[in-house]
N, C-alpha and C. Protein backbone atom coordinates (compact mmCIF):
# COMPACT_ATOMS: atom_id res chain seq x y z
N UNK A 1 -7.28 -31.46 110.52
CA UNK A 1 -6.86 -32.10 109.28
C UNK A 1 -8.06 -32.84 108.70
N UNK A 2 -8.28 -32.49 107.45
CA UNK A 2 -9.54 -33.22 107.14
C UNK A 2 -9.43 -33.92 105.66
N UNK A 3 -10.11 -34.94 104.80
CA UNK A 3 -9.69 -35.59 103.80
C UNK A 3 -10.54 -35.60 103.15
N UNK A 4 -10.73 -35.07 101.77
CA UNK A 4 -11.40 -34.06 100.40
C UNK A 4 -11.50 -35.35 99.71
N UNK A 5 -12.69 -35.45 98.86
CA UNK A 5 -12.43 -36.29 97.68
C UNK A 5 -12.67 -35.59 96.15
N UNK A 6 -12.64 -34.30 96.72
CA UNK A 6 -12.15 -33.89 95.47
C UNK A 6 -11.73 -32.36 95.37
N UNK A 7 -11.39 -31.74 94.53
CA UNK A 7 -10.70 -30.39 94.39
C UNK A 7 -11.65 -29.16 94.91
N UNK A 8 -11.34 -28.44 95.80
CA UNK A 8 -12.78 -27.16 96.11
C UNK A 8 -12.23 -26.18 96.60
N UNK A 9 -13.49 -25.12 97.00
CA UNK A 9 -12.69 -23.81 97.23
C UNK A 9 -12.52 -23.57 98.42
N UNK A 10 -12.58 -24.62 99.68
CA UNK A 10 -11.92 -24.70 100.64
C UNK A 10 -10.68 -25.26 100.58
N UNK A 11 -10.25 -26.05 100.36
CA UNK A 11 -8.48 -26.28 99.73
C UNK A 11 -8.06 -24.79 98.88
N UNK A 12 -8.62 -24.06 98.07
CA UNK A 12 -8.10 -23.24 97.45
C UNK A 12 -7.52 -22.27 98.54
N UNK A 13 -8.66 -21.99 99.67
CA UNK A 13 -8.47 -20.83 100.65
C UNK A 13 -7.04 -21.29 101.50
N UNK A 14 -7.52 -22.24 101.64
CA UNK A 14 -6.00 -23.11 102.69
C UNK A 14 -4.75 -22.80 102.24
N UNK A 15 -4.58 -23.25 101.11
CA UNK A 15 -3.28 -23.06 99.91
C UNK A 15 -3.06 -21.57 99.84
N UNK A 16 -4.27 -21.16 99.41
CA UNK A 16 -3.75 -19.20 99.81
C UNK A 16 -2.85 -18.32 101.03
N UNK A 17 -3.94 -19.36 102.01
CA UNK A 17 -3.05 -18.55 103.52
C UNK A 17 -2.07 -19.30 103.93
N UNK A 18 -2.07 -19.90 103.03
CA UNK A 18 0.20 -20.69 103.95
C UNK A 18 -0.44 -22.12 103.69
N UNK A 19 -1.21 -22.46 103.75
CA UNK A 19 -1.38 -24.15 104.67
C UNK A 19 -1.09 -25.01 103.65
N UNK A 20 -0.30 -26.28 103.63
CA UNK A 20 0.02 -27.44 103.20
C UNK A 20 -1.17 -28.66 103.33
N UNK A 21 -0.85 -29.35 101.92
CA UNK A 21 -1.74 -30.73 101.89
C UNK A 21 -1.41 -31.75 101.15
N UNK A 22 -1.71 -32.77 100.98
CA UNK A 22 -1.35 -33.94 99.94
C UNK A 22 -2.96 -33.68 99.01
N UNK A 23 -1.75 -33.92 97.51
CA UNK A 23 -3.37 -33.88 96.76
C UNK A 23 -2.97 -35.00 95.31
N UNK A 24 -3.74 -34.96 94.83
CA UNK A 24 -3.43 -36.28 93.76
C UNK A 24 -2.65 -35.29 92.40
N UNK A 25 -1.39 -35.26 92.03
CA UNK A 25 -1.44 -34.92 91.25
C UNK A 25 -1.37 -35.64 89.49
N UNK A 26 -0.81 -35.12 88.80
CA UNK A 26 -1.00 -35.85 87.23
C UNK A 26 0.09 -36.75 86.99
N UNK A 27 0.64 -37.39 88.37
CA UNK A 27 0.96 -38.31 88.06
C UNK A 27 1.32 -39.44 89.35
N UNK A 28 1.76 -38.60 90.64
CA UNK A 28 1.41 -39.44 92.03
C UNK A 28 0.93 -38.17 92.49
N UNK A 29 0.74 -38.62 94.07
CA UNK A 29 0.52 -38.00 94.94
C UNK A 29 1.94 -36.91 95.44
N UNK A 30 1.29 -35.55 96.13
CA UNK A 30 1.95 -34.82 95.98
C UNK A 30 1.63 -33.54 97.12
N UNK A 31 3.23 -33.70 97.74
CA UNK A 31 2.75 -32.68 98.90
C UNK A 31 3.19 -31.13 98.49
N UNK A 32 1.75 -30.51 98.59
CA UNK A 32 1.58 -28.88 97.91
C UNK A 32 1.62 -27.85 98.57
N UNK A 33 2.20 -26.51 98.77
CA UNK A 33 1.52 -25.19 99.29
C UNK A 33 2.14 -24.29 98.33
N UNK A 34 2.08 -23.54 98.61
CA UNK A 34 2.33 -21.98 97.65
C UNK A 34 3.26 -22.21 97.45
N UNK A 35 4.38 -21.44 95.88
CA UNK A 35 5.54 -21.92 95.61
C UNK A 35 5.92 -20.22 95.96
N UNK A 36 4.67 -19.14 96.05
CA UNK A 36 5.09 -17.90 95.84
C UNK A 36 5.05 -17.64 97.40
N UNK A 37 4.96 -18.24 98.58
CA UNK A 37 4.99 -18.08 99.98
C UNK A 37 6.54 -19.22 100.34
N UNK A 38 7.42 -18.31 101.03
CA UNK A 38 8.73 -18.87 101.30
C UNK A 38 8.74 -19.33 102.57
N UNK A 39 7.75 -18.72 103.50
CA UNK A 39 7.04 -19.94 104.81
C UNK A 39 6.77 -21.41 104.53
N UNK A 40 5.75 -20.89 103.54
CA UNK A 40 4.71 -22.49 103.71
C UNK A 40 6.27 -23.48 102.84
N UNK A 41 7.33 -22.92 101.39
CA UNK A 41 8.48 -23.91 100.98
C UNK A 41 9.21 -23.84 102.19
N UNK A 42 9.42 -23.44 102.99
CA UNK A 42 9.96 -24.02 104.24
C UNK A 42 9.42 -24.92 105.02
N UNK A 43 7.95 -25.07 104.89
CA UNK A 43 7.37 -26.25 106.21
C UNK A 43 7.49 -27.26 104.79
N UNK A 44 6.96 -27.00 103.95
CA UNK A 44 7.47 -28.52 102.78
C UNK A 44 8.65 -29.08 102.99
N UNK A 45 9.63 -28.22 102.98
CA UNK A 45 11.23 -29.08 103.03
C UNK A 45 11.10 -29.55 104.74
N UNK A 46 10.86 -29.04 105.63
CA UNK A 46 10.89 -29.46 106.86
C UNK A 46 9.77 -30.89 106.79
N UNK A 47 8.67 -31.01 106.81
CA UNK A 47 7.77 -31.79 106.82
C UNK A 47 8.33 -33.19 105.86
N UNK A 48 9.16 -33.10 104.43
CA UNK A 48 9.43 -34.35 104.02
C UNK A 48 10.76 -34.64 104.34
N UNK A 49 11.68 -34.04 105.17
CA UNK A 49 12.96 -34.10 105.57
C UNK A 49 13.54 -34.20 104.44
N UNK A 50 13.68 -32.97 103.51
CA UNK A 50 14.01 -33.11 102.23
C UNK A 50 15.25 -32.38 102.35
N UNK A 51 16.17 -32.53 101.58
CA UNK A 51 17.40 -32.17 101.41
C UNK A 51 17.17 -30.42 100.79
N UNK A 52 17.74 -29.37 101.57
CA UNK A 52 17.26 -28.25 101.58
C UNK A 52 18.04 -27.89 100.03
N UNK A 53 18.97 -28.14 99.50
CA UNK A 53 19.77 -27.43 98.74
C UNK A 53 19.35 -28.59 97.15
N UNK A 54 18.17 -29.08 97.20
CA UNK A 54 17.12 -29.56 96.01
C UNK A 54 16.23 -29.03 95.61
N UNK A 55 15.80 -28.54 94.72
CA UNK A 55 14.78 -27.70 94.40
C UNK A 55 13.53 -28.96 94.26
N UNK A 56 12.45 -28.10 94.34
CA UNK A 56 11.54 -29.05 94.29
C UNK A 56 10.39 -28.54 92.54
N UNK A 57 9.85 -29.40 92.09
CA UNK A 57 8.98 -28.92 91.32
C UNK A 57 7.55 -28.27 91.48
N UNK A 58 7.90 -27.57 90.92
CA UNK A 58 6.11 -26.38 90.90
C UNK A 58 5.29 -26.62 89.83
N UNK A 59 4.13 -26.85 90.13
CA UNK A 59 2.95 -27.16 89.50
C UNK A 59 2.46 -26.10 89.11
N UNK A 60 1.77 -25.66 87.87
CA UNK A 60 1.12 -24.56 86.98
C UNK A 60 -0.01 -24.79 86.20
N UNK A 61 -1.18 -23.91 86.33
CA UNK A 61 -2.34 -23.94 85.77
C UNK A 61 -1.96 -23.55 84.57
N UNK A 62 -0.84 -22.37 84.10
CA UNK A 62 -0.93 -22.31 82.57
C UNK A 62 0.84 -21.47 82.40
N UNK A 63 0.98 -21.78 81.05
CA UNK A 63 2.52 -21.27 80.73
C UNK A 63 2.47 -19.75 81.49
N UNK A 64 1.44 -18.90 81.34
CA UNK A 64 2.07 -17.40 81.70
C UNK A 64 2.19 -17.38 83.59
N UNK A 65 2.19 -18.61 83.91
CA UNK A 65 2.26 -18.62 85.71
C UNK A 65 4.10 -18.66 86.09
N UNK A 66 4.61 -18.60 84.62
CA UNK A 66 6.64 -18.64 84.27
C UNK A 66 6.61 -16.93 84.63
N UNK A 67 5.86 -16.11 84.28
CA UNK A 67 6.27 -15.04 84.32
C UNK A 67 6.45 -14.44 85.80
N UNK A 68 5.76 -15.14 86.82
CA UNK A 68 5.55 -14.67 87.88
C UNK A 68 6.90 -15.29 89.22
N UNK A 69 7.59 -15.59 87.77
CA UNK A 69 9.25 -16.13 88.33
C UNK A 69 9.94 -15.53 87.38
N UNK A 70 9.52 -14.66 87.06
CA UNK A 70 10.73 -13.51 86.52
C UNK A 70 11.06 -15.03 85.00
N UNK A 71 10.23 -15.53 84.87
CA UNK A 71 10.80 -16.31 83.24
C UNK A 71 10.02 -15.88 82.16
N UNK A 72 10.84 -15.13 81.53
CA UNK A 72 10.46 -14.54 79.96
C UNK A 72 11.01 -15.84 78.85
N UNK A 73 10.03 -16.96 78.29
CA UNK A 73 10.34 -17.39 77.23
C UNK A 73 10.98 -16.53 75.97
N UNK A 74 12.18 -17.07 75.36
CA UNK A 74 12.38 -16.58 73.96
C UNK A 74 11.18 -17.35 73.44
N UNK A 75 11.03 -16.86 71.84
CA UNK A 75 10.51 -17.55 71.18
C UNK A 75 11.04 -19.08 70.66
N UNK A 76 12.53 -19.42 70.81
CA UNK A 76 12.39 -20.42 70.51
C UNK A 76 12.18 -21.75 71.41
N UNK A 77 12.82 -21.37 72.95
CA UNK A 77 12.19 -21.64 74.22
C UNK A 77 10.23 -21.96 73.95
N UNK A 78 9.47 -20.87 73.43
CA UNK A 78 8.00 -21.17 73.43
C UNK A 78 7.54 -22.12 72.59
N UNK A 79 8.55 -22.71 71.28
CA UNK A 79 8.03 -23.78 70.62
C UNK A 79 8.03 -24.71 71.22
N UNK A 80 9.37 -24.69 71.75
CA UNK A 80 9.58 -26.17 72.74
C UNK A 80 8.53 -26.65 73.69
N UNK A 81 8.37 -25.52 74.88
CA UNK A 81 7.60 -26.20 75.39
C UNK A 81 6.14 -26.47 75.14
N UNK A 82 5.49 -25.98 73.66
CA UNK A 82 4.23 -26.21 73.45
C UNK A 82 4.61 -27.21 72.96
N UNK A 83 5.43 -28.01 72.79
CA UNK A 83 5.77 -29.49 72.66
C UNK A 83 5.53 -30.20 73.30
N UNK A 84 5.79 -29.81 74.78
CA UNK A 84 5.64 -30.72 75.56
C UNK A 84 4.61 -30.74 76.54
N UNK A 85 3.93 -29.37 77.12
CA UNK A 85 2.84 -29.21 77.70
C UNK A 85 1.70 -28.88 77.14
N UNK A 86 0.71 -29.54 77.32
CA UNK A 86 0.51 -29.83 78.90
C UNK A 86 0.55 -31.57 79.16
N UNK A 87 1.48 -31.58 79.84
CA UNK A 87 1.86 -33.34 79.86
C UNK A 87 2.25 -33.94 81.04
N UNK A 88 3.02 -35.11 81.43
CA UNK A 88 3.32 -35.35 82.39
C UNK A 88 5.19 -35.27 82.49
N UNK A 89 5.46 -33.72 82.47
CA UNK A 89 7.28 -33.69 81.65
C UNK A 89 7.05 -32.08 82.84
N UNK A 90 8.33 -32.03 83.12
CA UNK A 90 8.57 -31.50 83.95
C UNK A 90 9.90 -30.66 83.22
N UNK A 91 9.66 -29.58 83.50
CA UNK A 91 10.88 -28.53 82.55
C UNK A 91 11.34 -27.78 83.29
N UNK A 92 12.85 -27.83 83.25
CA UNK A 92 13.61 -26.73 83.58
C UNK A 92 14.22 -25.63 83.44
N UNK A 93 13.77 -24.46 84.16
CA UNK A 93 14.22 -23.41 82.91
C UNK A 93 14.82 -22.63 84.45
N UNK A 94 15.79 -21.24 83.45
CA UNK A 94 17.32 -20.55 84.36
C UNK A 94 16.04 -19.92 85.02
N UNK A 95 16.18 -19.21 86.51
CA UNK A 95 15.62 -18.88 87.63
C UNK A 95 16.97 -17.91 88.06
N UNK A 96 17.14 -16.78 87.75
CA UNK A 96 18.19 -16.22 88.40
C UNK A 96 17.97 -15.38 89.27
N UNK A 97 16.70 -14.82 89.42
CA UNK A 97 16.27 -14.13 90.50
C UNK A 97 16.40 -14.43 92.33
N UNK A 98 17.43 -13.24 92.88
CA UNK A 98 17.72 -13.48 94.03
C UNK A 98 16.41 -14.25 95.26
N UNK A 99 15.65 -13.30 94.57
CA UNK A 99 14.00 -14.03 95.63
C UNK A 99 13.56 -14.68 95.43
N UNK A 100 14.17 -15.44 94.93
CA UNK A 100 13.53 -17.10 94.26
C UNK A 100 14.44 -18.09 94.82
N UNK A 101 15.69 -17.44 95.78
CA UNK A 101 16.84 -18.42 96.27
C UNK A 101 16.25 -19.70 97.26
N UNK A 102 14.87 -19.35 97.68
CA UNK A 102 14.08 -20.12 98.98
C UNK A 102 13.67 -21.58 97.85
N UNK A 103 13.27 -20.97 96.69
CA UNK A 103 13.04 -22.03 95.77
C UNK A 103 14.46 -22.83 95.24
N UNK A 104 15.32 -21.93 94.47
CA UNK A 104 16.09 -22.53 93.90
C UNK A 104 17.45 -22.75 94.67
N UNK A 105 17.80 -22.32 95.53
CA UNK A 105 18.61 -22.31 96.37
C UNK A 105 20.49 -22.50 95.98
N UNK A 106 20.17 -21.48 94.91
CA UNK A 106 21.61 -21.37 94.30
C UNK A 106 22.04 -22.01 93.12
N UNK A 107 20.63 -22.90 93.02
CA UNK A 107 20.94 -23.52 91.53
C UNK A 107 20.95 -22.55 90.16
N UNK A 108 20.11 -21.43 90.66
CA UNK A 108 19.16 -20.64 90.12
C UNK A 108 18.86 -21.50 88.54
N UNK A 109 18.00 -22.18 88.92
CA UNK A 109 17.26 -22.64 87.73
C UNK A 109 15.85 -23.55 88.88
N UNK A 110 14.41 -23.07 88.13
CA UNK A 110 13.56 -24.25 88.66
C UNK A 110 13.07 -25.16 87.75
N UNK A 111 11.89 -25.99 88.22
CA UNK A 111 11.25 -26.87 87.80
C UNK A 111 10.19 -26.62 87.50
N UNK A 112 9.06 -26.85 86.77
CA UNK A 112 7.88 -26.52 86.52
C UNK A 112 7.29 -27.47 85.88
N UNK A 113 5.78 -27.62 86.47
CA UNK A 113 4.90 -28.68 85.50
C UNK A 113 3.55 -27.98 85.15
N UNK A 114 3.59 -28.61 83.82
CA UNK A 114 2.13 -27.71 83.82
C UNK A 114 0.85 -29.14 83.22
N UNK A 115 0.19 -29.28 84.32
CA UNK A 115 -0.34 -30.99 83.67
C UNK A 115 -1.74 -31.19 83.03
N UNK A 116 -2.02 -31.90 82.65
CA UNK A 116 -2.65 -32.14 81.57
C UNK A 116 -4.01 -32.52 82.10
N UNK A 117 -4.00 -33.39 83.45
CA UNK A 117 -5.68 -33.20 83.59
C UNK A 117 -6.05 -31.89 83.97
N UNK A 118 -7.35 -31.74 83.32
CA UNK A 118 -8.08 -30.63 83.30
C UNK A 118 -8.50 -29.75 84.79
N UNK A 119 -8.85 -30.95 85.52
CA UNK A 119 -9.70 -30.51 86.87
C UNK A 119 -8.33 -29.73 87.78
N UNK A 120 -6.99 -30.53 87.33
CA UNK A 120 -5.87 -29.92 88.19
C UNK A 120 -5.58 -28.64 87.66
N UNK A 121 -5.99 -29.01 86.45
CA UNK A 121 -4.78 -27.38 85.70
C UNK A 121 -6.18 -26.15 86.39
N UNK A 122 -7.48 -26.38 86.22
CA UNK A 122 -8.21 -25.66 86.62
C UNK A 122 -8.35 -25.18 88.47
N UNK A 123 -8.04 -25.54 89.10
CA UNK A 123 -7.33 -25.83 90.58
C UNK A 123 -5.96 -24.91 90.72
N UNK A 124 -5.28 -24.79 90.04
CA UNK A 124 -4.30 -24.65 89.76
C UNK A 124 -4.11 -23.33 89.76
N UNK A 125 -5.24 -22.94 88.61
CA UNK A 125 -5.67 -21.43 88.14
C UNK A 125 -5.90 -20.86 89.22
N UNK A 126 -6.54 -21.13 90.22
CA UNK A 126 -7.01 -20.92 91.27
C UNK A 126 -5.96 -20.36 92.45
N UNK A 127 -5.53 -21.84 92.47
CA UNK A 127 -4.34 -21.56 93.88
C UNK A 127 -3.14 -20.80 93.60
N UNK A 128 -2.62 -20.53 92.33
CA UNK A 128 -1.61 -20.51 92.22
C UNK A 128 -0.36 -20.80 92.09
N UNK A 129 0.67 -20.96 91.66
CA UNK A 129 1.72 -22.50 91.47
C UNK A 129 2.22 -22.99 92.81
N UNK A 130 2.14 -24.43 92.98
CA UNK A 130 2.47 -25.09 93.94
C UNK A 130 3.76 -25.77 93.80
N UNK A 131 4.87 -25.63 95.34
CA UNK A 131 5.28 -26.66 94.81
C UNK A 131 5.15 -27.73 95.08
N UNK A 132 5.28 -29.05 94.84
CA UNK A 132 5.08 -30.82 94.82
C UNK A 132 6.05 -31.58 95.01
N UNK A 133 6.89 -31.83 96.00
CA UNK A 133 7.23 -33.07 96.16
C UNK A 133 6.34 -34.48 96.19
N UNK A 134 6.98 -35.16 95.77
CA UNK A 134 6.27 -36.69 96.05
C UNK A 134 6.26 -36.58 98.01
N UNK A 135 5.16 -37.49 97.88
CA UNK A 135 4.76 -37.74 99.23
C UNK A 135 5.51 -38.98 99.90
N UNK A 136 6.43 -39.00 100.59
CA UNK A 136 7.22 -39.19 101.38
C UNK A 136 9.19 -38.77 101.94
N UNK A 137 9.22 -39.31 102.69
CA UNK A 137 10.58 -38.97 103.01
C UNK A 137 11.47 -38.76 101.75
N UNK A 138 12.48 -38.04 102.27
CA UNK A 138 13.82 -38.24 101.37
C UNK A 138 14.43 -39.83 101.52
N UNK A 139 14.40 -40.37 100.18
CA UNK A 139 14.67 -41.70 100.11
C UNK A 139 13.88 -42.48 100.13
N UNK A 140 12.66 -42.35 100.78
CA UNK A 140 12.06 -43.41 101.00
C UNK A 140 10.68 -43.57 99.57
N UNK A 141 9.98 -44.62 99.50
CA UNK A 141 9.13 -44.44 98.39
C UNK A 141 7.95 -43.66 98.86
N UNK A 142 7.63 -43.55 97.23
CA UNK A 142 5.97 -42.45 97.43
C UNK A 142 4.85 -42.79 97.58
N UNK A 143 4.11 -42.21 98.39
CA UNK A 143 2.95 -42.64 99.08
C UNK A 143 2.23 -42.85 97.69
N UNK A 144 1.39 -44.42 97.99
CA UNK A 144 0.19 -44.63 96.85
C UNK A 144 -1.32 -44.70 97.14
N UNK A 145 -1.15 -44.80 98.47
CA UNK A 145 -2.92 -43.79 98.69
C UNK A 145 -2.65 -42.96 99.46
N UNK A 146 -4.17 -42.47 100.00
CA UNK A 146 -3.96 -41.22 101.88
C UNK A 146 -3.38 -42.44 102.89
N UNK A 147 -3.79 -43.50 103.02
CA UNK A 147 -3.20 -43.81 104.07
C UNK A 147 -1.84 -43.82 104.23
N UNK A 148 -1.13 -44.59 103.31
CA UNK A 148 0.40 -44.44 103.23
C UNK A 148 0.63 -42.81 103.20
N UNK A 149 0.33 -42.11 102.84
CA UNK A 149 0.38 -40.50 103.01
C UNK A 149 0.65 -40.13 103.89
N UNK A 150 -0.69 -40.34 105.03
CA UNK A 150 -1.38 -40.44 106.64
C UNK A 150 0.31 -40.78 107.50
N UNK A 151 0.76 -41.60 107.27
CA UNK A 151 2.05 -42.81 107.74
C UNK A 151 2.93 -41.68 108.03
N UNK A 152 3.36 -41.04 106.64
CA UNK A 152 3.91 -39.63 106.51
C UNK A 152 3.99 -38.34 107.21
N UNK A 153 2.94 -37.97 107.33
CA UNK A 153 2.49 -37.07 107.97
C UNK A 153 1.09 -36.50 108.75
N UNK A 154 0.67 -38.19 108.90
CA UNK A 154 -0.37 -37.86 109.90
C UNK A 154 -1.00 -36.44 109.77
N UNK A 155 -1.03 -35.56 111.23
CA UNK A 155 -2.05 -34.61 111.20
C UNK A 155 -1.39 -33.52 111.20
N UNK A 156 0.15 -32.87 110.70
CA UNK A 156 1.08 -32.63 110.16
C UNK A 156 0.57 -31.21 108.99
N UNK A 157 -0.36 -32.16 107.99
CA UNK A 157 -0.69 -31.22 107.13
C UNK A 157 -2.00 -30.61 106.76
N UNK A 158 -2.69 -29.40 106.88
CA UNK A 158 -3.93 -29.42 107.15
C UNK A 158 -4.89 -30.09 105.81
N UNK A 159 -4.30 -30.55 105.34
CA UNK A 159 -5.31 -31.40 104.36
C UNK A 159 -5.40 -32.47 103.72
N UNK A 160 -5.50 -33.90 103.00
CA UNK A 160 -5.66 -34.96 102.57
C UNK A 160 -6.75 -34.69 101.07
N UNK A 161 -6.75 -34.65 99.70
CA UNK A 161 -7.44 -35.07 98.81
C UNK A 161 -7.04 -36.50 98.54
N UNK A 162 -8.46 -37.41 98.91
CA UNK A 162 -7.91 -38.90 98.63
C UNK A 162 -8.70 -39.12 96.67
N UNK A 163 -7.83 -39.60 96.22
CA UNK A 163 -7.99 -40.24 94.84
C UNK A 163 -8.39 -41.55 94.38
N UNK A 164 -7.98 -42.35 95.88
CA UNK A 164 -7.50 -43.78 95.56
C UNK A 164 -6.38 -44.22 95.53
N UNK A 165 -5.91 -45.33 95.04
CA UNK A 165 -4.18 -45.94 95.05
C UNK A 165 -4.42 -45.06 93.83
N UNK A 166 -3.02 -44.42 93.78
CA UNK A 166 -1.87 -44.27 92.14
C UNK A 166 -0.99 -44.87 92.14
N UNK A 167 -0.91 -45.13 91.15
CA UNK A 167 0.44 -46.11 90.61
C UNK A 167 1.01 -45.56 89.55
N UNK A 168 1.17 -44.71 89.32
CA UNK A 168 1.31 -43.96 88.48
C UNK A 168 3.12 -43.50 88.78
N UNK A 169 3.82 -43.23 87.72
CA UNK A 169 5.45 -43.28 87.68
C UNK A 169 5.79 -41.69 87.86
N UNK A 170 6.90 -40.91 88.80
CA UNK A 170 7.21 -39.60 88.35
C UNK A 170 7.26 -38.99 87.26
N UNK A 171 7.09 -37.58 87.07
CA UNK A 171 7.28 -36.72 85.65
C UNK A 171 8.43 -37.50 85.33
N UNK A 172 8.62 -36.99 83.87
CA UNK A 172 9.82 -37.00 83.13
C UNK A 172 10.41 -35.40 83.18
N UNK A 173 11.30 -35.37 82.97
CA UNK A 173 12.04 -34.09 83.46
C UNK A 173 13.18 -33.74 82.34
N UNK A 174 13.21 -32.77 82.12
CA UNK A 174 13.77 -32.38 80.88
C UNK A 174 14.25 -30.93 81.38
N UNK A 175 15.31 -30.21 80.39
CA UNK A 175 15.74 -28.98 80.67
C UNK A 175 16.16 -27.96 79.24
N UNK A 176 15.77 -27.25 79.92
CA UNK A 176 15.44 -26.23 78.32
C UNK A 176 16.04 -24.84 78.72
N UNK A 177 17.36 -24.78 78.46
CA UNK A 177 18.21 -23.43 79.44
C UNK A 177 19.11 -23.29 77.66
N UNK A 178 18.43 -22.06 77.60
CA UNK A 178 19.14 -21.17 76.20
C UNK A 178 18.75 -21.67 74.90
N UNK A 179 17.36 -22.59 75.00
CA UNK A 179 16.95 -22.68 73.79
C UNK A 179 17.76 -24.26 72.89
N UNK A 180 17.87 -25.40 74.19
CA UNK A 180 18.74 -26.13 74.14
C UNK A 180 17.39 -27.54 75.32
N UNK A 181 17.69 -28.51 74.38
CA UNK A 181 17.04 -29.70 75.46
C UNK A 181 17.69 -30.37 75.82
N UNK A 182 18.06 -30.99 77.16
CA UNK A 182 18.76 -32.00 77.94
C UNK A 182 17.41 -32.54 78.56
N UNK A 183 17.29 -34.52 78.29
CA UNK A 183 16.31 -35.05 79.13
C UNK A 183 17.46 -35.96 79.92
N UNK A 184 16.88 -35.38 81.29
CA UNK A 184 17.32 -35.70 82.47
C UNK A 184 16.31 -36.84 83.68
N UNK A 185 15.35 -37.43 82.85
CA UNK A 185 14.51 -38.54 83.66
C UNK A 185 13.58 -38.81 82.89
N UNK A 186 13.99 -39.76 82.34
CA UNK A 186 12.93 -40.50 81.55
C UNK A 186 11.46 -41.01 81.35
């Protein structure tokens, strides 16, 4: 387990072959691996003792990373969200695809962020969509540096990008199913 101070293409390789890490994202800290590997979303939900039947949010270098979840924007769906991304807003759109059940787990609808600092969205491009829980337990609060992280999951996850403290508040979360907005977290 080793601790990055900043984004590279050894974290990229890690994230490719299965492996999990905490990394700073665009708005806390955030535990990541492949959203398109149904191993590595299984050691995520195991590792934060997360309630299995919650979907978690996936992080995206750019809108066409929807397609690779079977999500075809309408056009009026595509105004919307050039409204809102690239930001710190988290959107929900229908997910009905059976092989996506590891993700959505019957909700069939996911989450998606696509964020606004540059160095992540470029990272991003790279790894491929992640998904992100906040860094800690179910219930408990989110880690605001590596150490409180560390507390978490120690040597658990093969990687640590430290940022510094964030203090920084969760996405806002919104839902956009048929060309229709519901904000659901402010």
């Amino acid at each position: 387990m080793k601790i990055f101070k900043r984004f590279n293409s050894e974290l990229v390789k890690i994230l490719k072959t299965g492996g999990v890490g905490v990394i700073p994202t665009d708005t806390i800290y955030g535990l990541v691996g492949s959203a398109l590997n149904k191993k590595t979303v299984e050691r995520v939900y195991k590792l934060r003792h997360r309630n299995s039947k919650k979907p978690m949010i996936i992080l995206i270098g750019e809108i066409s990373d929807l397609k690779k979840f079977g999500i075809n924007l309408s056009h009026v769906s595509r105004k919307l969200v050039a409204k809102f991304w690239p930001n710190k807003i988290s959107i929900i759109f229908d997910c009905p695809q059976p092989k996506f059940r590891y993700l959505h787990h019957g909700t069939k609808t996911l989450a998606f962020r696509l964020p606004k600092d540059k160095k992540l969205q470029a990272f991003l491009k790279k790894t491929g969509p992640l998904v992100a829980p906040s860094v800690n337990f179910e219930g408990q609060s989110p880690a605001k540096t590596i150490k409180e992280a560390q507390k978490y999951f120690g040597d658990k996850v093969n990687f640590y990008v430290d940022a510094g403290k964030l203090a920084v508040k969760p996405s806002k979360l919104i839902s956009i199913i048929k060309g229709k907005i519901e904000y659901l977290r402010k």
